[in-house]
C-alpha atoms as a PDB file:
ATOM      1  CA  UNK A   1       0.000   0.000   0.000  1.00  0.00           C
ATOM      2  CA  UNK A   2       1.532   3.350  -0.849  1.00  0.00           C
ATOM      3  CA  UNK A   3       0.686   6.770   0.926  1.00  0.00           C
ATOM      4  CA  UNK A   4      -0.277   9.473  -1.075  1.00  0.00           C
ATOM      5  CA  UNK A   5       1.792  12.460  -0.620  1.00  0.00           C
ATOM      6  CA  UNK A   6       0.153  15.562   1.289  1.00  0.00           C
ATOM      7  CA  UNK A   7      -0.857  18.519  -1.657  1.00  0.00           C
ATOM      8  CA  UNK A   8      -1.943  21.624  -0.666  1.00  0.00           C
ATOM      9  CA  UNK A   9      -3.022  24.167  -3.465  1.00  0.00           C
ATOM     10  CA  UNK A  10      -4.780  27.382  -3.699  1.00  0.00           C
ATOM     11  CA  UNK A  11      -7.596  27.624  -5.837  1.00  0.00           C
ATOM     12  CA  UNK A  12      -9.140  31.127  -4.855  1.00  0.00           C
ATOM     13  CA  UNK A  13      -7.843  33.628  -4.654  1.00  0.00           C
ATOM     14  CA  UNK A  14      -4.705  32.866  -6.629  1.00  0.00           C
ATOM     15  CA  UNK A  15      -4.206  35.839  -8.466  1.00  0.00           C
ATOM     16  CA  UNK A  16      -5.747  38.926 -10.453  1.00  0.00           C
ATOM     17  CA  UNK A  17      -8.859  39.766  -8.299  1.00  0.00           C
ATOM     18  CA  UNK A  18      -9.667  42.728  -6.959  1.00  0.00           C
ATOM     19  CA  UNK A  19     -11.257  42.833  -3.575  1.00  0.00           C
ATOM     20  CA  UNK A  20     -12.968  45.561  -1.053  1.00  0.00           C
ATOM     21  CA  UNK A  21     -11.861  45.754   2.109  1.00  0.00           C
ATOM     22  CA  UNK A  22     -14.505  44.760   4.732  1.00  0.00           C
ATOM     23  CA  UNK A  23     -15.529  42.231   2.022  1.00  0.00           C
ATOM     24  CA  UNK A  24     -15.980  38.090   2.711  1.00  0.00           C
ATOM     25  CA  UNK A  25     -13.970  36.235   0.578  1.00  0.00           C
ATOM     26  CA  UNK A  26     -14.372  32.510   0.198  1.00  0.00           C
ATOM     27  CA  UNK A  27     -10.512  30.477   0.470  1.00  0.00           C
ATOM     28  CA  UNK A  28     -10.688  27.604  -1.336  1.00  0.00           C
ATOM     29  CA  UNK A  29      -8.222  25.272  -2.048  1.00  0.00           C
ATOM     30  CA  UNK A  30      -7.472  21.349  -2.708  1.00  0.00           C
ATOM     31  CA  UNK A  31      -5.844  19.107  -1.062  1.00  0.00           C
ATOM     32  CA  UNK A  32      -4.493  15.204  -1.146  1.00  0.00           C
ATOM     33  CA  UNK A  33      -3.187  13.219   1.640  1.00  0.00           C
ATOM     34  CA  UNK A  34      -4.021  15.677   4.525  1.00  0.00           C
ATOM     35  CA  UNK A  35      -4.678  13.438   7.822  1.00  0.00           C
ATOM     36  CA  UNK A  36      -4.804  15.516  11.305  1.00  0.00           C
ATOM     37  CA  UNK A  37      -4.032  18.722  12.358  1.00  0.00           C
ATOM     38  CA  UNK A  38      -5.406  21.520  10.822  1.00  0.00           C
ATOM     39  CA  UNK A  39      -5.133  23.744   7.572  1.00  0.00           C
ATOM     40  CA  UNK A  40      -3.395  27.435   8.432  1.00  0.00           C
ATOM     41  CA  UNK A  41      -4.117  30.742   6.483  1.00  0.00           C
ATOM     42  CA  UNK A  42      -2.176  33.555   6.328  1.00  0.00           C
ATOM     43  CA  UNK A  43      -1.850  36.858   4.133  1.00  0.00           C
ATOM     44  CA  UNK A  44       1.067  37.993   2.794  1.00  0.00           C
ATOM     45  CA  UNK A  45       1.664  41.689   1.709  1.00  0.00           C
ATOM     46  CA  UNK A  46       4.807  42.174  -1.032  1.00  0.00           C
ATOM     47  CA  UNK A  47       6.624  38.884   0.408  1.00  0.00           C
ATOM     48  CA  UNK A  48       5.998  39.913   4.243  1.00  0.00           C
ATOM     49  CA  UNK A  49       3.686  37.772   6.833  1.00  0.00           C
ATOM     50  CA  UNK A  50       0.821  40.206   7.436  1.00  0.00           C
ATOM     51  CA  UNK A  51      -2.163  38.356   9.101  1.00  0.00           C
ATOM     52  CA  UNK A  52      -2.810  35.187  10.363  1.00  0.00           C
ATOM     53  CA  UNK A  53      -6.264  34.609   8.657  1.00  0.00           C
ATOM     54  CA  UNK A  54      -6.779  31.048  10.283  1.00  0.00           C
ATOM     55  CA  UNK A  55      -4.738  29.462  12.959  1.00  0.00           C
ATOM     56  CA  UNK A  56      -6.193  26.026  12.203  1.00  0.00           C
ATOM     57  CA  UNK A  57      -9.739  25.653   9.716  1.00  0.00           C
ATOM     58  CA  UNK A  58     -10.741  22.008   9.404  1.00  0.00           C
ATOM     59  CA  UNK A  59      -9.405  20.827   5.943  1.00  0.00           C
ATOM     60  CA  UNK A  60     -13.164  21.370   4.135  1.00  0.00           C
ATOM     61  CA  UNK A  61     -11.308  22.856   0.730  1.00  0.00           C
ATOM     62  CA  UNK A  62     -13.251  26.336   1.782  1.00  0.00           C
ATOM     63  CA  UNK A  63     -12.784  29.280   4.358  1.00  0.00           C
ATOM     64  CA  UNK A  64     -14.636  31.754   4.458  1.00  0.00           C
ATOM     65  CA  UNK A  65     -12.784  35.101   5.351  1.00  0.00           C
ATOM     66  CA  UNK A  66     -14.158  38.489   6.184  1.00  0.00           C
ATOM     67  CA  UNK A  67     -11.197  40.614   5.466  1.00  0.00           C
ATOM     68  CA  UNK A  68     -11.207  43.315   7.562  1.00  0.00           C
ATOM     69  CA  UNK A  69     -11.887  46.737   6.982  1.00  0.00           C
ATOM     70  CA  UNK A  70      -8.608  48.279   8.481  1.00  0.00           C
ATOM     71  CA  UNK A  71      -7.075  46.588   5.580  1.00  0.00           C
ATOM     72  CA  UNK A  72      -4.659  48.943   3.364  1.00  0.00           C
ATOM     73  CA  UNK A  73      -5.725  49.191  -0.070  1.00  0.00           C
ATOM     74  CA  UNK A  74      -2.849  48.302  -2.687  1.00  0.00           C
ATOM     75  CA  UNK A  75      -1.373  45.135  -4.398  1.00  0.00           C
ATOM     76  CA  UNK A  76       0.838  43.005  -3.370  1.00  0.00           C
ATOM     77  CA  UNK A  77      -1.674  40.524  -1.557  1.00  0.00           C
ATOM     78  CA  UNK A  78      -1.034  36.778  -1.505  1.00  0.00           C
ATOM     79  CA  UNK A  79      -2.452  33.891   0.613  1.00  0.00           C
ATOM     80  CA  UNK A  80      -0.283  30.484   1.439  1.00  0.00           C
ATOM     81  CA  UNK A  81      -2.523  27.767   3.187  1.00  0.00           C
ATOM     82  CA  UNK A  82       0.055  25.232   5.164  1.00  0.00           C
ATOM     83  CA  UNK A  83      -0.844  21.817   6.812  1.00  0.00           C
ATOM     84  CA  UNK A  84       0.189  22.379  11.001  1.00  0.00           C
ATOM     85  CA  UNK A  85       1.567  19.033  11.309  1.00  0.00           C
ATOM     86  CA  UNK A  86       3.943  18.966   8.254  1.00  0.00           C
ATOM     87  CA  UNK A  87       4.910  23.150   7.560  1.00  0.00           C
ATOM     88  CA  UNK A  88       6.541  22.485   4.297  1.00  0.00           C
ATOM     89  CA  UNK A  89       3.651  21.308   2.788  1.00  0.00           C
ATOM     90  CA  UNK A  90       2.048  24.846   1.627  1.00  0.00           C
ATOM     91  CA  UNK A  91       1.021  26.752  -1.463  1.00  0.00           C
ATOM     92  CA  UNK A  92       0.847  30.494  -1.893  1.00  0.00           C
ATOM     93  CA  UNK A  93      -1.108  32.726  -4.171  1.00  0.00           C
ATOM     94  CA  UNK A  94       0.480  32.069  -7.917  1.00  0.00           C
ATOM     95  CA  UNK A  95       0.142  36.089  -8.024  1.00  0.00           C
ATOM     96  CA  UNK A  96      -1.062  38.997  -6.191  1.00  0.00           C
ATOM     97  CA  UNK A  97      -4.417  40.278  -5.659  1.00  0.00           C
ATOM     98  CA  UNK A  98      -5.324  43.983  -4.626  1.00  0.00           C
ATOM     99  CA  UNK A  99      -7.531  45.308  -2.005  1.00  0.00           C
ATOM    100  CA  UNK A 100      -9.325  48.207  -2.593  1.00  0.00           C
ATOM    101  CA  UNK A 101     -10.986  50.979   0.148  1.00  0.00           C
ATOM    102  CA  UNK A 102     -14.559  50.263   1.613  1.00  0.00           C
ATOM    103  CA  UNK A 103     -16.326  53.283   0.307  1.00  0.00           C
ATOM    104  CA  UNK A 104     -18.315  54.951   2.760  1.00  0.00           C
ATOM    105  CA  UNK A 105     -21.578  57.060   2.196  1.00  0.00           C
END
């Protein structure tokens, strides 16, 4: 019997989308081989940790993230989703995404 080999991999967002701050954004992402532990979600901003969006989400292939509002509008977003139990099996973003300001009335 051979084990399959943990796979993480973003799906959404991975790149190209524009979002509002304030907005809920659905994570979703596949994955093969993930037993235990829990699935960890963090922003990035231009290569730098930024915000821990999940500490630990079941594995369910979906989070759903309200971003907050305080966020600062600009590029340079990415997510990476890692497994807790084995770190170095993660995926980030393939390419930015860019937050834009809530309008207010």
């Amino acid at each position: 019997m051979s084990e399959e080999t943990p796979l993480l991999r973003i799906v959404h967002p991975n790149g190209g989308e524009t979002f509002l701050a304030g907005d809920t954004v659905p994570i979703i992402w596949d994955s093969h081989g993930i037993f235990g532990g829990g699935i960890i979600l963090v922003l990035y901003r231009k290569g730098v940790k930024h915000l821990v969006i999940s500490p630990g989400c079941p594995d369910s292939g979906r989070f759903e993230w309200r971003m907050p509002e305080s966020l600062a509008a600009g590029t340079g977003y990415r997510i990476r989703i890692r497994w807790s139990l084995h770190p170095e099996v993660n995926d980030f973003s393939d390419a930015d995404f860019q937050i834009l300001e809530k309008q207010t009335k």
